[in-house]
C-alpha atoms as a PDB file:
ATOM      1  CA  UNK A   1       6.397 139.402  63.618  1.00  0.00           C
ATOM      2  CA  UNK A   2       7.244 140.473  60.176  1.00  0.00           C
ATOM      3  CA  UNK A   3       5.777 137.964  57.560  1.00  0.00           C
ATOM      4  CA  UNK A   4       9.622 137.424  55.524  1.00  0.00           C
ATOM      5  CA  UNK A   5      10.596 136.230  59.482  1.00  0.00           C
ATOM      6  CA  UNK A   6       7.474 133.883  59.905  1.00  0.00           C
ATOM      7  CA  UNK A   7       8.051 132.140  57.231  1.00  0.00           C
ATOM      8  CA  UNK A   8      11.685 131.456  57.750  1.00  0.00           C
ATOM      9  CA  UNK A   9      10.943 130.246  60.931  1.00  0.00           C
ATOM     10  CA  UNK A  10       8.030 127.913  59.453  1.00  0.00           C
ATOM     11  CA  UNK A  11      10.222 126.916  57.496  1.00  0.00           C
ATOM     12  CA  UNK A  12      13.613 125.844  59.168  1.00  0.00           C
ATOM     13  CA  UNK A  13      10.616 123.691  61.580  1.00  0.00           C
ATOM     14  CA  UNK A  14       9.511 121.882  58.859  1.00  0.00           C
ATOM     15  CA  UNK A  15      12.819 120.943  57.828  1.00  0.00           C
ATOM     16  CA  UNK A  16      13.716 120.042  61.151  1.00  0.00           C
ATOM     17  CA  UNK A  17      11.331 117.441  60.974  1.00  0.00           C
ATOM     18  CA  UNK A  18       8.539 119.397  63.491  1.00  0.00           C
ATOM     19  CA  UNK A  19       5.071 118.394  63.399  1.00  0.00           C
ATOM     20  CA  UNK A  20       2.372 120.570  61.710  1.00  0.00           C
ATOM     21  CA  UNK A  21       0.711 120.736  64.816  1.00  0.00           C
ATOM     22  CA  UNK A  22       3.921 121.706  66.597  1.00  0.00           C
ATOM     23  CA  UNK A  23       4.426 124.383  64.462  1.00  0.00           C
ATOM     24  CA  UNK A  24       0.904 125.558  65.598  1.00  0.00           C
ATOM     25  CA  UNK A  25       2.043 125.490  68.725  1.00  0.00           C
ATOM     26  CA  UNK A  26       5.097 127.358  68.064  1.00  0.00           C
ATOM     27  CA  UNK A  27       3.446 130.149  66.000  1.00  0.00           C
ATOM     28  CA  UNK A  28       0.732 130.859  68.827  1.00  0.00           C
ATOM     29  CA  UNK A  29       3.966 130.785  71.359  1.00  0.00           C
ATOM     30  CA  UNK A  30       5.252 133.695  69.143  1.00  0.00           C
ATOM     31  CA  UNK A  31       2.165 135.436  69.970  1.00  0.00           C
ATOM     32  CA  UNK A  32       0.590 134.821  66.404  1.00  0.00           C
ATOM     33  CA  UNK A  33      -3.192 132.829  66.277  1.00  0.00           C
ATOM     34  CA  UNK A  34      -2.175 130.174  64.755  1.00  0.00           C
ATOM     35  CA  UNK A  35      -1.606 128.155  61.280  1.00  0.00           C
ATOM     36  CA  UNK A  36      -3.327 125.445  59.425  1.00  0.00           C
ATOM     37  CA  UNK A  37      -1.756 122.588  58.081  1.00  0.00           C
ATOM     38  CA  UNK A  38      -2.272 124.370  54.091  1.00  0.00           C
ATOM     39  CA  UNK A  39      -0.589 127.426  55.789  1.00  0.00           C
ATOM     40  CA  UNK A  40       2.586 125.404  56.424  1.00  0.00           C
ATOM     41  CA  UNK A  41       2.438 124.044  52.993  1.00  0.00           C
ATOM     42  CA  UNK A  42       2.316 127.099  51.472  1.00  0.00           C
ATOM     43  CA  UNK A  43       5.327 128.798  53.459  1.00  0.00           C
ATOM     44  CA  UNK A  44       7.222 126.023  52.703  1.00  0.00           C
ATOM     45  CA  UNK A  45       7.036 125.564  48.976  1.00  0.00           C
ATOM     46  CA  UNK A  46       8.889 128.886  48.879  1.00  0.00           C
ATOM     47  CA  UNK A  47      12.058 126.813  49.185  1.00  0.00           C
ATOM     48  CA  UNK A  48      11.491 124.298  46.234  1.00  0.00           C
ATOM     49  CA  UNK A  49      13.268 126.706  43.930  1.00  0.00           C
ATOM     50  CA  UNK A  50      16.325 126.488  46.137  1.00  0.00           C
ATOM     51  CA  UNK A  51      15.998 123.049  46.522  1.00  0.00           C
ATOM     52  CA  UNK A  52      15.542 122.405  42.451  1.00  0.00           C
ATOM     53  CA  UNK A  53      18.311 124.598  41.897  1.00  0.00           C
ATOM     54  CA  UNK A  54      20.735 122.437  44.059  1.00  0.00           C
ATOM     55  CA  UNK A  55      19.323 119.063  43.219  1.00  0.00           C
ATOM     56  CA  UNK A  56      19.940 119.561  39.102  1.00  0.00           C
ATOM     57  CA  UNK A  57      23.242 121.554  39.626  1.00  0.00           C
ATOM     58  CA  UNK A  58      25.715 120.699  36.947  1.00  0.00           C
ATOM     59  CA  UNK A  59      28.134 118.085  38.850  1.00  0.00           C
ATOM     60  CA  UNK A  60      32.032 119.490  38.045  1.00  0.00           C
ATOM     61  CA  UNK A  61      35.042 117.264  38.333  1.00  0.00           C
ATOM     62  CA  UNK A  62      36.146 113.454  38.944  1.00  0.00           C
ATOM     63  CA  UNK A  63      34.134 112.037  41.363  1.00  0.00           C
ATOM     64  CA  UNK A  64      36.069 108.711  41.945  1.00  0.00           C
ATOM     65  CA  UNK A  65      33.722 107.176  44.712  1.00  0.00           C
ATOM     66  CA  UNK A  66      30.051 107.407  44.794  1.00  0.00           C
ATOM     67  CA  UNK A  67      27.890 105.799  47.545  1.00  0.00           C
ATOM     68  CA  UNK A  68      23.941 104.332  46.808  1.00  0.00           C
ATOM     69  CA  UNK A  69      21.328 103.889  48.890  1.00  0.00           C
ATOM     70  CA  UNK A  70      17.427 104.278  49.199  1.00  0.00           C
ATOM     71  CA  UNK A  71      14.812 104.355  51.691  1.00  0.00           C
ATOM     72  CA  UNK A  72      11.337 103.945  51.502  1.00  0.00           C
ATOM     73  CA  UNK A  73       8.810 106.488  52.474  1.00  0.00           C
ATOM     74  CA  UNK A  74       4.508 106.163  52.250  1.00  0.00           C
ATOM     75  CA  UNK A  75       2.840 108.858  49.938  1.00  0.00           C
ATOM     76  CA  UNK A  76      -0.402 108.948  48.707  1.00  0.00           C
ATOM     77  CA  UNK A  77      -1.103 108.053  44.931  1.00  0.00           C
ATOM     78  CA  UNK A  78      -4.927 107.802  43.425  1.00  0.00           C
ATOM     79  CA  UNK A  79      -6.437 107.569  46.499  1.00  0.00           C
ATOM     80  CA  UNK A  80      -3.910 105.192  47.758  1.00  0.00           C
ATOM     81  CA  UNK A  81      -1.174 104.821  50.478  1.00  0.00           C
ATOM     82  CA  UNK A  82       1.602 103.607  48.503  1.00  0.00           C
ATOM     83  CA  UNK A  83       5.414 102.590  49.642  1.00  0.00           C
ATOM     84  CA  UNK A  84       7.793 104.618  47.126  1.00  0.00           C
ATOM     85  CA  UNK A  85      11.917 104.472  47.309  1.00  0.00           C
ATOM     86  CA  UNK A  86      13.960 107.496  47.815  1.00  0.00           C
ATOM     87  CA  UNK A  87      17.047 107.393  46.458  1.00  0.00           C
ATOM     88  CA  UNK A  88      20.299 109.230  47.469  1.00  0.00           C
ATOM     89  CA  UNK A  89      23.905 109.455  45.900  1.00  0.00           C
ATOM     90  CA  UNK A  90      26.812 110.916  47.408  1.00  0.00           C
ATOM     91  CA  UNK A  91      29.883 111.139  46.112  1.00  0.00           C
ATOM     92  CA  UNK A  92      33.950 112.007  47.101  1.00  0.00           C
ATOM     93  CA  UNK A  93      36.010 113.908  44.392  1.00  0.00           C
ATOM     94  CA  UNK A  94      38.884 114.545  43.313  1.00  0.00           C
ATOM     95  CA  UNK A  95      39.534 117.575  45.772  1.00  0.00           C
ATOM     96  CA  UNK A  96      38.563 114.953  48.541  1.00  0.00           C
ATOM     97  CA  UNK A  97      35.278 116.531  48.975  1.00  0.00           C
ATOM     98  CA  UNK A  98      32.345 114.894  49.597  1.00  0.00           C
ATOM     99  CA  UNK A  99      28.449 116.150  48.235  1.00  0.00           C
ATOM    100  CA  UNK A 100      25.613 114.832  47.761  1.00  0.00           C
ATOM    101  CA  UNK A 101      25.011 114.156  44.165  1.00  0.00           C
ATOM    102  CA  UNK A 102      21.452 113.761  43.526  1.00  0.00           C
ATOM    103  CA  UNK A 103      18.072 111.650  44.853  1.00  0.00           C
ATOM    104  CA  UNK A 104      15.240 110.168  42.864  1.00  0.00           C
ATOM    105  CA  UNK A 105      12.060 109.231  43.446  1.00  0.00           C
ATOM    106  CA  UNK A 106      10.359 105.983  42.174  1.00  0.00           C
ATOM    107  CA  UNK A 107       7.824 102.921  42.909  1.00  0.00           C
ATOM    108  CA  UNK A 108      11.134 100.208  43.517  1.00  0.00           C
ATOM    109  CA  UNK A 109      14.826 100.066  42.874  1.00  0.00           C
ATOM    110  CA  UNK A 110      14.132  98.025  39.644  1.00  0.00           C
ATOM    111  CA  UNK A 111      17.048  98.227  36.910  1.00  0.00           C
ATOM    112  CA  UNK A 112      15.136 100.760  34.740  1.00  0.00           C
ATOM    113  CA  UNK A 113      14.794 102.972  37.901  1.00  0.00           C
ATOM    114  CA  UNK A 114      18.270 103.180  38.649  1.00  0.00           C
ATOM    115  CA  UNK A 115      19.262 103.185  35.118  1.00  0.00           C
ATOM    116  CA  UNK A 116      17.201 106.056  34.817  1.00  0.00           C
ATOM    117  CA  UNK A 117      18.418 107.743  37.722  1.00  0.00           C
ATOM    118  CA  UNK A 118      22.108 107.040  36.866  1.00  0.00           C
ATOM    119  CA  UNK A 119      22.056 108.618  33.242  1.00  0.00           C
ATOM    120  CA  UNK A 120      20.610 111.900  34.755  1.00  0.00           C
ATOM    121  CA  UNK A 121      23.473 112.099  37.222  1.00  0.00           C
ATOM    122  CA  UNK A 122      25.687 111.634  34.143  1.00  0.00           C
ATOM    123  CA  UNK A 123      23.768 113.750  31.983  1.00  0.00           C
ATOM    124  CA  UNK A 124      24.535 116.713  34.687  1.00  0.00           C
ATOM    125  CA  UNK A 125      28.183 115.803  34.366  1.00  0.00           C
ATOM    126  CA  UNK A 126      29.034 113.205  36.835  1.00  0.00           C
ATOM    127  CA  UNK A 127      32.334 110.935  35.320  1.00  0.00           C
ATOM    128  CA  UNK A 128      35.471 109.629  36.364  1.00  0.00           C
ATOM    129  CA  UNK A 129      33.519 107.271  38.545  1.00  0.00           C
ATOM    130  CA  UNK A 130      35.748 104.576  39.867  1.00  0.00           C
ATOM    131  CA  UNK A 131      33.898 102.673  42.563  1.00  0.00           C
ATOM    132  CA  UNK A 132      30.092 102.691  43.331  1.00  0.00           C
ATOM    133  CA  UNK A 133      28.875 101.267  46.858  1.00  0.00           C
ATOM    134  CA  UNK A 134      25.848 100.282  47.647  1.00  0.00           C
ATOM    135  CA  UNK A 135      23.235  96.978  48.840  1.00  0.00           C
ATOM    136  CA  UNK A 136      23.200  94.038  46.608  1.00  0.00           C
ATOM    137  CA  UNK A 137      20.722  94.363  43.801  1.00  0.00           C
ATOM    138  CA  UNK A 138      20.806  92.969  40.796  1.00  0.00           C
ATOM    139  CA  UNK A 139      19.260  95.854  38.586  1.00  0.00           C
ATOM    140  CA  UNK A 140      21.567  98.510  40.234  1.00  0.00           C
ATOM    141  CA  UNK A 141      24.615  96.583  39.593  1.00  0.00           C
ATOM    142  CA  UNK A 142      23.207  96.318  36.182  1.00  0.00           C
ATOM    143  CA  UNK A 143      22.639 100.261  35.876  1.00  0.00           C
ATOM    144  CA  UNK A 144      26.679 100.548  37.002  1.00  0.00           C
ATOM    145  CA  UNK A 145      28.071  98.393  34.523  1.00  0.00           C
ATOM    146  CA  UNK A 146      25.618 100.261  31.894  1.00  0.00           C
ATOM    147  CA  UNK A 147      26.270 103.481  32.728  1.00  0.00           C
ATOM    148  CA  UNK A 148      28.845 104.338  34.834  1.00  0.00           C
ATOM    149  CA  UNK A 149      31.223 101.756  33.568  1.00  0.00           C
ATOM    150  CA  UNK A 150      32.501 101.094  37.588  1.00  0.00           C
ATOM    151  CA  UNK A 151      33.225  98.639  39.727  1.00  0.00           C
ATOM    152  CA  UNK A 152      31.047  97.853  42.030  1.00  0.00           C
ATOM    153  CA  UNK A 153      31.214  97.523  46.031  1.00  0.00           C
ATOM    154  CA  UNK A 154      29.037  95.584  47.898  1.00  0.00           C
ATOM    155  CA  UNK A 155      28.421  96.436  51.254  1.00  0.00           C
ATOM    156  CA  UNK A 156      30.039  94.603  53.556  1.00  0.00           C
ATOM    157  CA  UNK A 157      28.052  95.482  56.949  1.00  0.00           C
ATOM    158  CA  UNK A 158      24.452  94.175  54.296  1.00  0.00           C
ATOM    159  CA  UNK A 159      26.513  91.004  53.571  1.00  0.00           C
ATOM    160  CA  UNK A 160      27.620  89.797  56.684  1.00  0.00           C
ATOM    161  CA  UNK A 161      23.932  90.618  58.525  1.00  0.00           C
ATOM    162  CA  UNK A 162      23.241  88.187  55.250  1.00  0.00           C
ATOM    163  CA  UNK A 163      25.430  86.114  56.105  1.00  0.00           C
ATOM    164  CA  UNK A 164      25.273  85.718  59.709  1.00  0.00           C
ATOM    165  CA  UNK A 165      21.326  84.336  59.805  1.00  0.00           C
ATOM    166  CA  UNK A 166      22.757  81.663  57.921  1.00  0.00           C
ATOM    167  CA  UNK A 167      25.267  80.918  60.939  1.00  0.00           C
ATOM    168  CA  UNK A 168      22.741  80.199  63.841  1.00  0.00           C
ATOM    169  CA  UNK A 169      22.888  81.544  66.934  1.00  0.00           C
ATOM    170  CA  UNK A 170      25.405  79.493  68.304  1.00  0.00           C
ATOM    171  CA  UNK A 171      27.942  80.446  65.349  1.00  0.00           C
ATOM    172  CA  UNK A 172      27.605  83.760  64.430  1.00  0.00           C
ATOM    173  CA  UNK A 173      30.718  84.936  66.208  1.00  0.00           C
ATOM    174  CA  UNK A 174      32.547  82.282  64.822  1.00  0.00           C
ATOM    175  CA  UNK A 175      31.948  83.394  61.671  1.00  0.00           C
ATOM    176  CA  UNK A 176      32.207  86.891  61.969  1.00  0.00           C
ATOM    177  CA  UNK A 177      35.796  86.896  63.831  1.00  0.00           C
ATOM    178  CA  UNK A 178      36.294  83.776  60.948  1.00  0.00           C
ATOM    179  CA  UNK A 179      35.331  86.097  57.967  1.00  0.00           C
ATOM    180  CA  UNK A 180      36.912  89.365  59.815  1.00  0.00           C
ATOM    181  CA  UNK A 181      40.831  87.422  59.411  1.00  0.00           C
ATOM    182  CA  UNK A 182      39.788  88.233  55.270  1.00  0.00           C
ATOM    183  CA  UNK A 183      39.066  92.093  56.311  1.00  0.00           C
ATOM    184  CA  UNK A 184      42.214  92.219  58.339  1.00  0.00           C
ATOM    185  CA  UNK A 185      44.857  91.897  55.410  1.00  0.00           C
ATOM    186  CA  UNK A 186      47.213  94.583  53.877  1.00  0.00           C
ATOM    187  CA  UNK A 187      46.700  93.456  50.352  1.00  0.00           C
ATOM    188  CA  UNK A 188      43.613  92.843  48.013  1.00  0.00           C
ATOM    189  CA  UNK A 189      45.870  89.439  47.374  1.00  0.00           C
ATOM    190  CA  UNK A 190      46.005  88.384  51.120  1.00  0.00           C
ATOM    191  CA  UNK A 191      42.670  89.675  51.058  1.00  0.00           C
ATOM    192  CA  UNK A 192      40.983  87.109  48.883  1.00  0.00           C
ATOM    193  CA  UNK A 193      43.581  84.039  49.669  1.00  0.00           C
ATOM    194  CA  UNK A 194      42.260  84.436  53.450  1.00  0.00           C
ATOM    195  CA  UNK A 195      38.420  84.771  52.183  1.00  0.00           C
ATOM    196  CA  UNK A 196      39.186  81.161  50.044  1.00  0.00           C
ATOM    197  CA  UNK A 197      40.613  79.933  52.654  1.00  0.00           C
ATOM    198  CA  UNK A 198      37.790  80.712  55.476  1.00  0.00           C
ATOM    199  CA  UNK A 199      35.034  79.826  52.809  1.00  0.00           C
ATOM    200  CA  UNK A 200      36.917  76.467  52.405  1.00  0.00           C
ATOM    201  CA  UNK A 201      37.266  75.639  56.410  1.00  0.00           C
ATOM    202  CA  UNK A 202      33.381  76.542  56.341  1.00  0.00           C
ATOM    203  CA  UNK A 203      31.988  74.357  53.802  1.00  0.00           C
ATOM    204  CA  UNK A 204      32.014  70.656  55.703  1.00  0.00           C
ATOM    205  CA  UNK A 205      29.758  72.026  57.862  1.00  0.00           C
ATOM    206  CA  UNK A 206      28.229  75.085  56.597  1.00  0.00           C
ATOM    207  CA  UNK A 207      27.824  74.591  52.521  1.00  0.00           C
ATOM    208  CA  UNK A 208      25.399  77.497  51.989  1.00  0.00           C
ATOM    209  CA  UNK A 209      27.197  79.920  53.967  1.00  0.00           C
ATOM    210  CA  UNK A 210      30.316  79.141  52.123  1.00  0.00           C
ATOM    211  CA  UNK A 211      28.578  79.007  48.822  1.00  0.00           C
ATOM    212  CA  UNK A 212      27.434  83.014  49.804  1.00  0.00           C
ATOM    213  CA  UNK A 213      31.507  83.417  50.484  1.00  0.00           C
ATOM    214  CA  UNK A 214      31.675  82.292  46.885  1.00  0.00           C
ATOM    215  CA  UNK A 215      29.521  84.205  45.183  1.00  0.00           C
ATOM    216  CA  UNK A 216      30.176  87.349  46.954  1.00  0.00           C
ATOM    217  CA  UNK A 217      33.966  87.540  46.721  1.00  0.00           C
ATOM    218  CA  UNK A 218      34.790  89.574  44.440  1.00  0.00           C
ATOM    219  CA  UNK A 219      32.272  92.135  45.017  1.00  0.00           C
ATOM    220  CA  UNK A 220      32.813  92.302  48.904  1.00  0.00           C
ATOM    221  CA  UNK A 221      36.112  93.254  48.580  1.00  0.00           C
ATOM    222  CA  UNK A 222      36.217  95.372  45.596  1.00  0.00           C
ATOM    223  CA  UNK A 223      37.332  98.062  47.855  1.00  0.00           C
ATOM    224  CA  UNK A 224      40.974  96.680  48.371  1.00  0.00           C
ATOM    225  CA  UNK A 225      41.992  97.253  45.026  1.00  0.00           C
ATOM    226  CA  UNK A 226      41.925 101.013  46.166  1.00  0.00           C
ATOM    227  CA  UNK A 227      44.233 103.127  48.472  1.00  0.00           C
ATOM    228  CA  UNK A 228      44.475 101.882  51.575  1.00  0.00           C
ATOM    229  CA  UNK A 229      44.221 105.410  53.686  1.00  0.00           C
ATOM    230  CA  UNK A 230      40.247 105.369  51.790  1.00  0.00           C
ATOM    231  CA  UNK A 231      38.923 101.707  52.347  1.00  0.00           C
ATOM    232  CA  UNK A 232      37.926 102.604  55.868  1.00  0.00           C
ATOM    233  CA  UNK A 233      35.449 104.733  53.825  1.00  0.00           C
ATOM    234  CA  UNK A 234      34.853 102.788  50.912  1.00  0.00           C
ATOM    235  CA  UNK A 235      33.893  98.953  52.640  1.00  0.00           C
ATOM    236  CA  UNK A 236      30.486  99.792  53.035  1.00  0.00           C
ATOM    237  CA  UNK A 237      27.423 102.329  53.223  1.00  0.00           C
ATOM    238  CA  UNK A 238      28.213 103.437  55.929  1.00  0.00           C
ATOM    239  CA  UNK A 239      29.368 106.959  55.055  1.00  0.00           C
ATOM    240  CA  UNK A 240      25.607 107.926  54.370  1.00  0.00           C
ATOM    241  CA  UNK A 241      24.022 105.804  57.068  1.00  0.00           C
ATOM    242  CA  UNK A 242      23.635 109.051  59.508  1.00  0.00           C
ATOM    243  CA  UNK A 243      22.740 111.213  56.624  1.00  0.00           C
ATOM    244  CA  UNK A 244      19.758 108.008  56.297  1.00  0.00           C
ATOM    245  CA  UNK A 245      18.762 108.280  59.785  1.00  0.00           C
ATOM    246  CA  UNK A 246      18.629 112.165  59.745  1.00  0.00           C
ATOM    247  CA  UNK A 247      16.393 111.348  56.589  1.00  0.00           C
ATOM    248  CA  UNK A 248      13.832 108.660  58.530  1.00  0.00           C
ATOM    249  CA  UNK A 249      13.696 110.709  62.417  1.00  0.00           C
ATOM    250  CA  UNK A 250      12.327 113.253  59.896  1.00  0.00           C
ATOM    251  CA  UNK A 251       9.779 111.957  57.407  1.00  0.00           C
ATOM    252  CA  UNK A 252       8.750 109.796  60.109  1.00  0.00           C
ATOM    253  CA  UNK A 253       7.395 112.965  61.798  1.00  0.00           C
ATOM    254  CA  UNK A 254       5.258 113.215  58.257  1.00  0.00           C
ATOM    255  CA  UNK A 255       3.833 109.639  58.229  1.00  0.00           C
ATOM    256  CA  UNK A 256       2.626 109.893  54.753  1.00  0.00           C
ATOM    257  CA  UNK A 257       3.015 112.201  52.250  1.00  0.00           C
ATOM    258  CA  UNK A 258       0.272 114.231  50.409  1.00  0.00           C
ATOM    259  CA  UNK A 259       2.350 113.677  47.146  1.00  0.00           C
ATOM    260  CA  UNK A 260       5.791 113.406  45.342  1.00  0.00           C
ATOM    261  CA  UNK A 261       6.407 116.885  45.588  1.00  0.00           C
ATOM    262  CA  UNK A 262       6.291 116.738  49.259  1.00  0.00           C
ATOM    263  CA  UNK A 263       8.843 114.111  49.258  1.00  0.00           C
ATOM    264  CA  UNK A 264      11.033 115.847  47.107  1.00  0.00           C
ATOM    265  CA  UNK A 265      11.050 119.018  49.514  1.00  0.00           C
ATOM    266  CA  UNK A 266      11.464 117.586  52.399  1.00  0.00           C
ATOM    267  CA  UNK A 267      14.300 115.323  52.196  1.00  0.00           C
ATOM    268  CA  UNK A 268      15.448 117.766  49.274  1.00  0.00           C
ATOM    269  CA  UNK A 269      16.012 120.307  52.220  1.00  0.00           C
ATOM    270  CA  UNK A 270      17.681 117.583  54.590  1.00  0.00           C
ATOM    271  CA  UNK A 271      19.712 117.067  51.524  1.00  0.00           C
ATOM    272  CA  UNK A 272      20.872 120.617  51.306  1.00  0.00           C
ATOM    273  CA  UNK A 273      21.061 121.173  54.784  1.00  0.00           C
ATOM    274  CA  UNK A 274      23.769 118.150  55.072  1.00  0.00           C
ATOM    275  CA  UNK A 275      25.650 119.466  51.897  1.00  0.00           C
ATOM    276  CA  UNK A 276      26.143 122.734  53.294  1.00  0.00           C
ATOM    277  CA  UNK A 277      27.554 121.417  56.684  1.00  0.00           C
ATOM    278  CA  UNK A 278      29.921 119.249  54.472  1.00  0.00           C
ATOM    279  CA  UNK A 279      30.953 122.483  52.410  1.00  0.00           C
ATOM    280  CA  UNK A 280      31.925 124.372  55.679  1.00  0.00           C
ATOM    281  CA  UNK A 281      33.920 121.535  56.945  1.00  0.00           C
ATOM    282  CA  UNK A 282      37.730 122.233  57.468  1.00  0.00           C
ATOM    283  CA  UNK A 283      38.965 118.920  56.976  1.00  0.00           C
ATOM    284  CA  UNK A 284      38.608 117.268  53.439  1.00  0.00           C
ATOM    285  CA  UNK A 285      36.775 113.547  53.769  1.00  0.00           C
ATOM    286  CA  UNK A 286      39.945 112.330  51.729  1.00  0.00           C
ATOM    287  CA  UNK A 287      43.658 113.727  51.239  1.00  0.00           C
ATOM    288  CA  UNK A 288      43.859 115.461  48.385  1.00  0.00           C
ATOM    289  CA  UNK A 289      47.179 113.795  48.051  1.00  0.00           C
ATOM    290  CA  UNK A 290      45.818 110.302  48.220  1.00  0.00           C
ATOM    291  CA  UNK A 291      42.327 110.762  45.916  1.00  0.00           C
ATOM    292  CA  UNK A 292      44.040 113.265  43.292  1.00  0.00           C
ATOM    293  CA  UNK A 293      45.404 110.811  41.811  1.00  0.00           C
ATOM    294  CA  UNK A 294      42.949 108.755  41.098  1.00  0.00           C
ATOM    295  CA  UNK A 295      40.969 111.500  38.610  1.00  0.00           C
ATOM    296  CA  UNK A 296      40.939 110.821  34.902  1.00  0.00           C
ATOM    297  CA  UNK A 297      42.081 114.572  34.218  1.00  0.00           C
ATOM    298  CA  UNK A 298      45.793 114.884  33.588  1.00  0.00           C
ATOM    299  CA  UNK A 299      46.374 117.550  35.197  1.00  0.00           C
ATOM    300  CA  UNK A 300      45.192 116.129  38.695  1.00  0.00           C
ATOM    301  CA  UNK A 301      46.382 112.744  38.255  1.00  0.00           C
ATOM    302  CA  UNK A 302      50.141 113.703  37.343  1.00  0.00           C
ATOM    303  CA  UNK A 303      52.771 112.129  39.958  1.00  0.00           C
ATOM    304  CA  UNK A 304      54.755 114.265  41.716  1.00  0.00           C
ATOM    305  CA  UNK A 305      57.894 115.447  40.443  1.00  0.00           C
ATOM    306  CA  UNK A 306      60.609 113.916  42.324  1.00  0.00           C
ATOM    307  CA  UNK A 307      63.032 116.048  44.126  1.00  0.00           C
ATOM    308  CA  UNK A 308      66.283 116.770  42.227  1.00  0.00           C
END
């Protein structure tokens, strides 16, 4: 087998989240002898131009909606096995297109990290950010208000898993079908009348769990102060959750990583890989009739001209 074809091959396994010593296995299949685990390595850094090239990409247009999260992955640091969070942003524009935006790499998902991370979206061009949804943290809703100037969504699957191990076994669906009446109205006013109101039948007999209503009003349903046709999309994490567990069936085939840079291929090419598939998509994720609208440029977020 030609060497160019080897390598491809190599490398759309890796990727794929196959073992080192499956690809052994695979190569000696072919009829080759074989390949060591610095073989594989090798092959594969051939892609980390690609991947560099699409990860620092200037970012073009409004981008209304962007969605947060992270997950952690083990990598070796000074001798040590160390837990490290990888975060991902993703992102709907103004064409109702949906990419992913960027990923970081860092030791937690303190405010400077996100900060950090936010500023070199921005830097590359990312604006007209209206929304931002993600898992409560405090430094992350710091880095939105900082940076991106957005209002922030908190997730409402996170909250009510929250939520619900304050209910007890015995009231859990109670509270959830309770709670659910708030997620069931037409307006953002309904909306947080019915949460007031639930919070207020709770708190006789559940205090804390109507103290979290409280404090988590406003940010739980940030998303109804947005068109209706997107909040399906816009409630929670959701959107990216099978993008997540595309990213964990695969790096848990790795176990630990030698180093960052490993990392950064890996789920780099996962990354890629899932943009791509958007890209070829027929259907937009959003109408461009319904999202246009909601871009800062003028000449996207006109009204239409009403029929003479």
């Amino acid at each position: 087998m030609a060497e160019k074809a080897l390598t491809a091959v190599i490398q759309e396994a890796y990727v794929q989240g196959i073992s080192t010593r499956s690809v052994d296995d695979l190569v000696k299949a072919m009829g080759m002898t074989g390949i060591s685990k610095s073989q594989v390595s090798r092959r594969c850094a051939e892609i980390d131009g690609k991947i560099a090239t699409f990860l620092e990409r200037p970012i073009e247009g409004d981008w209304p909606y962007v969605w947060l999260d992270a997950t952690y992955v083990k990598v070796r640091q000074d001798g040590r096995i160390v837990s490290v969070a990888v975060t991902i942003a993703v992102g709907a524009n103004t064409a109702g297109r949906r990419e992913v935006l960027g990923m970081a790499i860092g030791p937690s998902e303190a405010e400077t990290f996100w900060t950090d991370f936010l500023r070199k979206l921005a830097r590359r061009g990312l604006r007209g950010v209206k929304l931002v949804v993600s898992d409560a943290h405090e430094g992350l809703k710091a880095a939105i208000d900082k940076v991106l100037n957005a209002t922030w969504q908190r997730c409402r699957v996170h909250f009510m898993r929250n939520v619900l191990a304050h209910a007890g076994k015995q009231g859990r669906r109670v509270v959830s079908a309770f709670i659910g009446t708030a997620f069931a109205q037409e307006t953002a006013t309904a909306a947080h009348a019915q949460w007031r109101q639930v919070a207020d039948q709770l708190r006789p007999r559940a205090h804390k769990l109507a103290d979290l209503m409280d404090e988590a009003e406003m940010d739980v349903l940030a998303y109804m102060d947005f068109p209706q046709p997107h909040r399906t999309k816009l409630h929670s994490t959701n959107p990216i959750e099978r993008l997540n567990g595309e990213i964990k069936r695969r790096t848990e085939v790795v176990g630990i990583f030698p180093n960052e840079a490993a990392i950064t291929r890996l789920i780099g090419a996962i990354l890629l890989e899932q943009n791509d598939e958007w890209a070829v998509q027929r259907s937009r994720y959003m109408t461009l009739e319904s999202v246009a609208p909601l871009g800062d440029d003028p000449l996207t977020s006109l009204p239409p001209v009403a029929a003479a």
